[in-house]
C-alpha atoms as a PDB file:
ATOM      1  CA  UNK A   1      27.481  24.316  72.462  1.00  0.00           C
ATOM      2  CA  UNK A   2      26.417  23.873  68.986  1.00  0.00           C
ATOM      3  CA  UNK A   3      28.176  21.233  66.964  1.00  0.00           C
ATOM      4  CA  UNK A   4      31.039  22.081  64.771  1.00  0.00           C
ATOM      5  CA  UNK A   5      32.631  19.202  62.494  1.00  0.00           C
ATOM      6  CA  UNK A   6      36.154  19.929  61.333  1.00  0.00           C
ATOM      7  CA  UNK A   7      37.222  17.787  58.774  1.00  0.00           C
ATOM      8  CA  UNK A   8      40.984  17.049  58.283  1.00  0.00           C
ATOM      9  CA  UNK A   9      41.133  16.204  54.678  1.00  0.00           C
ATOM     10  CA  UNK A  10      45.062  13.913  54.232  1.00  0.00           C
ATOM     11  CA  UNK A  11      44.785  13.207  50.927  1.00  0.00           C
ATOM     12  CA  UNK A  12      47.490  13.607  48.579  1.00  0.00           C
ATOM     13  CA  UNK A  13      44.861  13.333  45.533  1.00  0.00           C
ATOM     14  CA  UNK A  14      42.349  16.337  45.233  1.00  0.00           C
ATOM     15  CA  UNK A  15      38.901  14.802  45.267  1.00  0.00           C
ATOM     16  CA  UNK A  16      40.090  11.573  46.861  1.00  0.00           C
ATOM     17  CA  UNK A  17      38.417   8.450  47.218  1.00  0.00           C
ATOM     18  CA  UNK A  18      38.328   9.206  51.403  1.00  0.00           C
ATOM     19  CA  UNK A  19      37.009  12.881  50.922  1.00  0.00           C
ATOM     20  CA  UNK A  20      34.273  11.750  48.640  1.00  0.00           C
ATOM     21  CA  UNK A  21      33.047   9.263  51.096  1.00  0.00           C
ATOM     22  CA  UNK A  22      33.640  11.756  53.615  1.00  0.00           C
ATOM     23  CA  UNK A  23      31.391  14.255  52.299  1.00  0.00           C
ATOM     24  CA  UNK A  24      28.279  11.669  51.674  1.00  0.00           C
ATOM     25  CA  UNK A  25      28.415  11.262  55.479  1.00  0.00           C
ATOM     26  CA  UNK A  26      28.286  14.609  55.892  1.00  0.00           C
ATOM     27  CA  UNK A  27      25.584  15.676  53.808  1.00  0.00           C
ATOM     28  CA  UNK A  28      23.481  13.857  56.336  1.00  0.00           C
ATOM     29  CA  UNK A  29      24.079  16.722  58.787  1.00  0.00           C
ATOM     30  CA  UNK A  30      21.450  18.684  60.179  1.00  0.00           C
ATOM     31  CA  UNK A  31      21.986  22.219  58.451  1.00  0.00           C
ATOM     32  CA  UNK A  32      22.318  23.903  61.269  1.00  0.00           C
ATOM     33  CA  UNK A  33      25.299  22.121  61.995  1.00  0.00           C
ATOM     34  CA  UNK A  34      28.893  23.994  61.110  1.00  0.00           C
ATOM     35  CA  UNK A  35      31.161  21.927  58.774  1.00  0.00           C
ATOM     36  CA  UNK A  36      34.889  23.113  58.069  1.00  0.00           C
ATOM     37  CA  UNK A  37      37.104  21.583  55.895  1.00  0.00           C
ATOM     38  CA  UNK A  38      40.468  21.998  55.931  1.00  0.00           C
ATOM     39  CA  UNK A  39      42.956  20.133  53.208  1.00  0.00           C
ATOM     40  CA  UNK A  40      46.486  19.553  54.300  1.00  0.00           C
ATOM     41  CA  UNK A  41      47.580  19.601  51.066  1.00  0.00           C
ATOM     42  CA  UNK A  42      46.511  23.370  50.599  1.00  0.00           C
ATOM     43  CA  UNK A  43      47.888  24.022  54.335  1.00  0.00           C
ATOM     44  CA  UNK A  44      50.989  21.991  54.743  1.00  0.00           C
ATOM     45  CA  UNK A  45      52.213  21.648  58.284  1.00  0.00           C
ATOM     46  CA  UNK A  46      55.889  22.480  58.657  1.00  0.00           C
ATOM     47  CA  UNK A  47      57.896  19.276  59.843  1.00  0.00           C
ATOM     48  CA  UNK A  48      56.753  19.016  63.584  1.00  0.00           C
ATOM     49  CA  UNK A  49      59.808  20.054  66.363  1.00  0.00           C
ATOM     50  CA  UNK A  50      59.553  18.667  69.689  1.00  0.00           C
ATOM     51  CA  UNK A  51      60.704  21.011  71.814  1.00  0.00           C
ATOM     52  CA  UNK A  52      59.140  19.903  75.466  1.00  0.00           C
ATOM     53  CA  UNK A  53      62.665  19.324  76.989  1.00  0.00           C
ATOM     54  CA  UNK A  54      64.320  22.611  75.135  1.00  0.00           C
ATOM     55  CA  UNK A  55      62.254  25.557  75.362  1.00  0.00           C
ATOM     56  CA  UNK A  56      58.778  27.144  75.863  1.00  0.00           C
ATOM     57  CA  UNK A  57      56.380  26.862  73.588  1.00  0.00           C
ATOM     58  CA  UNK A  58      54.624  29.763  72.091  1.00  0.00           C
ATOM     59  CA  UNK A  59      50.682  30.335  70.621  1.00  0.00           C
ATOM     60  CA  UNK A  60      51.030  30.517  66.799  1.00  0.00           C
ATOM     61  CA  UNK A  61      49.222  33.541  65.807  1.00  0.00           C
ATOM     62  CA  UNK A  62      49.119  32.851  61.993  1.00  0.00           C
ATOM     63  CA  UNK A  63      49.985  30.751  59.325  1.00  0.00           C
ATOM     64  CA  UNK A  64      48.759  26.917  58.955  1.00  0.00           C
ATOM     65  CA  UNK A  65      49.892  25.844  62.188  1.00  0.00           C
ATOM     66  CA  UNK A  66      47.921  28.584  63.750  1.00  0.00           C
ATOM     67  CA  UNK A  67      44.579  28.037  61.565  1.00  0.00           C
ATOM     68  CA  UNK A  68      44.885  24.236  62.407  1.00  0.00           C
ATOM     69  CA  UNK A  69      44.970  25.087  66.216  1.00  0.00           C
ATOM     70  CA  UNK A  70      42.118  27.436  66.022  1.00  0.00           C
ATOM     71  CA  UNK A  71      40.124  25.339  63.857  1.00  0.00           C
ATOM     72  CA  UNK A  72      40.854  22.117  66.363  1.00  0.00           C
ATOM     73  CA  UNK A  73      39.991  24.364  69.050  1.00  0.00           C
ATOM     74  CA  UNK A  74      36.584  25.578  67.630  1.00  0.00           C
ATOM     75  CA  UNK A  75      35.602  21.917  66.370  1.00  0.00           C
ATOM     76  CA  UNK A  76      33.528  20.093  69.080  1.00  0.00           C
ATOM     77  CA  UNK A  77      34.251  17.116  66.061  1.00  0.00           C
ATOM     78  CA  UNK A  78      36.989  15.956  64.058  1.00  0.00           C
ATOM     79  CA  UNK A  79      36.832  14.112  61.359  1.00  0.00           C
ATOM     80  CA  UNK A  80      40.426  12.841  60.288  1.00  0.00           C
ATOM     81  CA  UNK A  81      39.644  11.994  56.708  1.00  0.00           C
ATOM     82  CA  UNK A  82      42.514   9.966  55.305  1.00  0.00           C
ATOM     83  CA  UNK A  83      43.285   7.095  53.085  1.00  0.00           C
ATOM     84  CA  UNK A  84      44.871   4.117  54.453  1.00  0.00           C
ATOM     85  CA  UNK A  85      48.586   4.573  53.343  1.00  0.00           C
ATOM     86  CA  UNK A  86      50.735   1.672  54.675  1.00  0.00           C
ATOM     87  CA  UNK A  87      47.853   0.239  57.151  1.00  0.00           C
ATOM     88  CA  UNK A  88      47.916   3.519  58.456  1.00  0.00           C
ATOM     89  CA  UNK A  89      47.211   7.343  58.683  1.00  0.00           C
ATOM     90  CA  UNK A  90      48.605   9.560  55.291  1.00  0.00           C
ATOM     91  CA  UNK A  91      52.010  11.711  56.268  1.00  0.00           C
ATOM     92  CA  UNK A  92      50.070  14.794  56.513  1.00  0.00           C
ATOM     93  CA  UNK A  93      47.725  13.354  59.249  1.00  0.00           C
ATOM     94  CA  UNK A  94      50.224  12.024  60.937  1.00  0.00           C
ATOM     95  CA  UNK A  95      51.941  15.623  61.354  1.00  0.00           C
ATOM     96  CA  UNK A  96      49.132  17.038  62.134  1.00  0.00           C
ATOM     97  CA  UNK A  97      48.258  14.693  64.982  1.00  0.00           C
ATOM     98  CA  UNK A  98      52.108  15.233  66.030  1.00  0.00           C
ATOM     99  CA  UNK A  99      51.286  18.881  66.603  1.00  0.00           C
ATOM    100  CA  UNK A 100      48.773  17.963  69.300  1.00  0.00           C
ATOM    101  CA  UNK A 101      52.084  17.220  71.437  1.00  0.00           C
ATOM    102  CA  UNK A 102      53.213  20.654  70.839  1.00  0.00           C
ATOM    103  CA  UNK A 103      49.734  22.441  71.654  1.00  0.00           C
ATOM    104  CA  UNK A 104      49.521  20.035  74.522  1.00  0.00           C
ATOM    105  CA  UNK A 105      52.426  22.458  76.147  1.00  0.00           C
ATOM    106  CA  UNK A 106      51.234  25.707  74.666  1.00  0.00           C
ATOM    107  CA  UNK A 107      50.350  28.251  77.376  1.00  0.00           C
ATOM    108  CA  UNK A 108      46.843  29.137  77.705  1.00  0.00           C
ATOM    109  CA  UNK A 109      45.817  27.154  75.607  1.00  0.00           C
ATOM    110  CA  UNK A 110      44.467  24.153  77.731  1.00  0.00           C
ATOM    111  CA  UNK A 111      44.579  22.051  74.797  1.00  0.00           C
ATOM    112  CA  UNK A 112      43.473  18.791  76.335  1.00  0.00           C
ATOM    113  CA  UNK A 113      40.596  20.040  78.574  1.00  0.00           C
ATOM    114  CA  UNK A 114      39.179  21.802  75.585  1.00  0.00           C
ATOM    115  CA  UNK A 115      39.362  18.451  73.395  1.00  0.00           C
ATOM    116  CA  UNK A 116      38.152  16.065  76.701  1.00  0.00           C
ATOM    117  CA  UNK A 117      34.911  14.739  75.972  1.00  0.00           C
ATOM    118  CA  UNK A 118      34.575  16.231  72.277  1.00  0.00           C
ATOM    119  CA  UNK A 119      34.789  13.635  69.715  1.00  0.00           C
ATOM    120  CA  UNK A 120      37.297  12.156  67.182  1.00  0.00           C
ATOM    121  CA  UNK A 121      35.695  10.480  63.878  1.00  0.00           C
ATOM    122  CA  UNK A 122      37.751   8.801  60.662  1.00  0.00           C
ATOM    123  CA  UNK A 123      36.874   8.535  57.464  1.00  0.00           C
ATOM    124  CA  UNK A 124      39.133   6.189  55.298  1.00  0.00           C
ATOM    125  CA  UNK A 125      38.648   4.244  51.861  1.00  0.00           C
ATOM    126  CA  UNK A 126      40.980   1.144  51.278  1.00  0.00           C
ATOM    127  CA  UNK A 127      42.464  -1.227  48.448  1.00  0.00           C
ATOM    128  CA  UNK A 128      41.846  -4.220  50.037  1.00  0.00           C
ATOM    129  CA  UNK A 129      38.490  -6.249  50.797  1.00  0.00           C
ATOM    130  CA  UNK A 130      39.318  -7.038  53.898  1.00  0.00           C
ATOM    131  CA  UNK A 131      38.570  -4.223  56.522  1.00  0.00           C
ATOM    132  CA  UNK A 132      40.575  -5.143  59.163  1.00  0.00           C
ATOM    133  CA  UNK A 133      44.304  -3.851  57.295  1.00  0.00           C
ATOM    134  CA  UNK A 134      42.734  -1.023  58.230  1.00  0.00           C
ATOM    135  CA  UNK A 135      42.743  -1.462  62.401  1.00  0.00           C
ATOM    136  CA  UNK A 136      46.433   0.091  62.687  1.00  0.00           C
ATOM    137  CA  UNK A 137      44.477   3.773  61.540  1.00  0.00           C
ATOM    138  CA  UNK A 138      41.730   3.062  63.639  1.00  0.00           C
ATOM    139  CA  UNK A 139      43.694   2.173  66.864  1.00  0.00           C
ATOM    140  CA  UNK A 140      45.891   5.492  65.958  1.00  0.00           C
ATOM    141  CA  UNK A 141      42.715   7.444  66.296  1.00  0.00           C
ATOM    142  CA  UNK A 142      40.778   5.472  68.476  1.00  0.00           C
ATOM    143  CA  UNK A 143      44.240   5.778  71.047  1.00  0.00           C
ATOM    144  CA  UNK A 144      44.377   9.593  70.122  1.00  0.00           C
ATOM    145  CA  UNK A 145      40.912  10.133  71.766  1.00  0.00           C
ATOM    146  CA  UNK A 146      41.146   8.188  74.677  1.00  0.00           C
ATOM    147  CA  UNK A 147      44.552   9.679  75.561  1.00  0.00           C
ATOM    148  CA  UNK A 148      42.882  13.354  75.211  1.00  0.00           C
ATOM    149  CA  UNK A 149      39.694  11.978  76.908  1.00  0.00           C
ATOM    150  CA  UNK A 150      37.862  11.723  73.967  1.00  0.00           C
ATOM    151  CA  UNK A 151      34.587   9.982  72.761  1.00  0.00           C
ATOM    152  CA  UNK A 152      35.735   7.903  69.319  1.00  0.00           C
ATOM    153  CA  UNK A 153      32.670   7.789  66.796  1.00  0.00           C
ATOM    154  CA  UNK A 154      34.927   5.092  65.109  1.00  0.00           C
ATOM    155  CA  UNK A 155      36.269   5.001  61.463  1.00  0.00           C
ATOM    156  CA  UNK A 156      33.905   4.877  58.617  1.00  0.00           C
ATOM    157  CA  UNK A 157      35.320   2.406  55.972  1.00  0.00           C
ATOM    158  CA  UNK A 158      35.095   2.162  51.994  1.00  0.00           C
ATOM    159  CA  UNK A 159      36.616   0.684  49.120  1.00  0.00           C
ATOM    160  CA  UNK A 160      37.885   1.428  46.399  1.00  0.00           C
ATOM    161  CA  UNK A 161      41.700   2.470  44.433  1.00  0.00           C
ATOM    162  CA  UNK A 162      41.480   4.160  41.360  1.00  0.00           C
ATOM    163  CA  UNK A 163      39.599   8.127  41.183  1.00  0.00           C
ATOM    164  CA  UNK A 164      35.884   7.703  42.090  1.00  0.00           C
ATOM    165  CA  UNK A 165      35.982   3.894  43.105  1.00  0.00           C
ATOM    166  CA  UNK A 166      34.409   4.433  46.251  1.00  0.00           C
ATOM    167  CA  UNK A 167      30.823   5.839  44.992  1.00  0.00           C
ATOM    168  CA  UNK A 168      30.120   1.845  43.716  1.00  0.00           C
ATOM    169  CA  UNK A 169      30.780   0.997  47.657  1.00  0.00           C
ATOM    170  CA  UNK A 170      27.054   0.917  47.962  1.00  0.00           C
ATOM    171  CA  UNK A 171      27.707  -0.996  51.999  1.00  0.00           C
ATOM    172  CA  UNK A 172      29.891   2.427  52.548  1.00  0.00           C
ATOM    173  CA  UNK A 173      27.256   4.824  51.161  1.00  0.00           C
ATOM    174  CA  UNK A 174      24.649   3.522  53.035  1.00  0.00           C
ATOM    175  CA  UNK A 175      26.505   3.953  56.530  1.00  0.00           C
ATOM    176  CA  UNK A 176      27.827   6.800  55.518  1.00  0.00           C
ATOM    177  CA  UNK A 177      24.029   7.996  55.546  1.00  0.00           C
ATOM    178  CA  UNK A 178      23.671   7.177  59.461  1.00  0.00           C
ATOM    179  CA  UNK A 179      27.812   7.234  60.237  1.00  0.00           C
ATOM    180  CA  UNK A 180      27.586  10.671  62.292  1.00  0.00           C
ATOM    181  CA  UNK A 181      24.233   9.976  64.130  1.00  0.00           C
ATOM    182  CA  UNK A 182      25.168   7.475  66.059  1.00  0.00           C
ATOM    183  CA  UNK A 183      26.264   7.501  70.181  1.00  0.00           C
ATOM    184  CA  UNK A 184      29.902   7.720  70.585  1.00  0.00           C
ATOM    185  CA  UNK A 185      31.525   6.291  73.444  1.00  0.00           C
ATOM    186  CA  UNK A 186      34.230   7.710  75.102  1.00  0.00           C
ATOM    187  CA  UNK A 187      37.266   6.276  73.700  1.00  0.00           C
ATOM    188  CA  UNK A 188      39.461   3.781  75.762  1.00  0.00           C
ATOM    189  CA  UNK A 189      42.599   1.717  75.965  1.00  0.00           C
ATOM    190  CA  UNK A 190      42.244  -1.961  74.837  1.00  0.00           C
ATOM    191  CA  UNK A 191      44.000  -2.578  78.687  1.00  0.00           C
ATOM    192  CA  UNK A 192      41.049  -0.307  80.055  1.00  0.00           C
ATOM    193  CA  UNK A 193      38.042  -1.582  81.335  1.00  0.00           C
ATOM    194  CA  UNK A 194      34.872   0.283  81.565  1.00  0.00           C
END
């Protein structure tokens, strides 16, 4: 299957520091790889409903919530590119990862056997100097991907607060040159061993 990145842009700032960074990691690409890039801001996700105990759920056939589901489906990466809002994933990321519940229960659309053993990347930029506020997004999306079966590339980190800060993160620029050729594990449970 030939790679396709999706990148799940959470930003509630056009150009963001996260997207930015994002986007220097994947210019490193091979161009034969397919990049989408979807912003949540210009496709906002309804409020997610959980419905598993009420009623059957149904295949969205358009709107956002059906081009997110497509796009997931088609992506054999995804890149959740999101700042770190409260030591965690932006609101809009966090609804979209919601919706995985829901398409977990969709008919035909074997949501989690498509995902199993595709892989889950972040992309983040921070206030703070010290990386590890940022563990509560990576354990959201390093948890994601091993409950799906997932490999986790892990989270590629930068700094920065005001418009633009992140392009003096030279440390972040120059992973973000190597961030998406590396070997990805398959993503696991701190109580899991290998």
């Amino acid at each position: 299957m030939t790679r396709r990145f999706l990148f799940v842009l959470g930003s509630s700032r056009t150009e963001s520091n996260s997207e930015m960074l994002a986007r220097k990691a994947a210019d490193q690409l091979p161009a034969d790889v397919e990049q989408e890039w979807i912003n949540l801001a210009e496709h906002p996700l309804p409020d997610f409903v959980d419905l598993r105990h009420d009623s059957d759920h149904v295949r969205p056939t358009e709107g956002e919530v059906a081009l997110l589901l497509d796009a997931t489906l088609a992506a054999t990466d995804i890149v959740i590119v999101s700042p770190l809002y409260w030591y965690s994933v932006s609101a809009p990321v966090k609804r979209y990862l919601d919706y995985w519940s829901g398409w977990l229960r969709t008919p035909g659309v074997d949501f989690k056997a498509t995902l199993a053993r595709r892989t889950l990347w972040g992309v983040t930029v921070l206030a703070h100097e010290e990386e590890e506020v940022a563990d509560p997004l990576v354990g959201t999306l390093n948890h994601s991907a091993a409950y799906m079966g997932m490999h986790f590339g892990g989270v590629l980190l930068g700094n920065g607060s005001k418009p633009g800060d992140v392009l003096k993160d030279t440390g972040a620029l120059t992973r973000a040159k190597t961030f998406f050729a590396r070997e990805t594990p398959l993503a696991r449970f701190p109580y899991e061993t290998e």
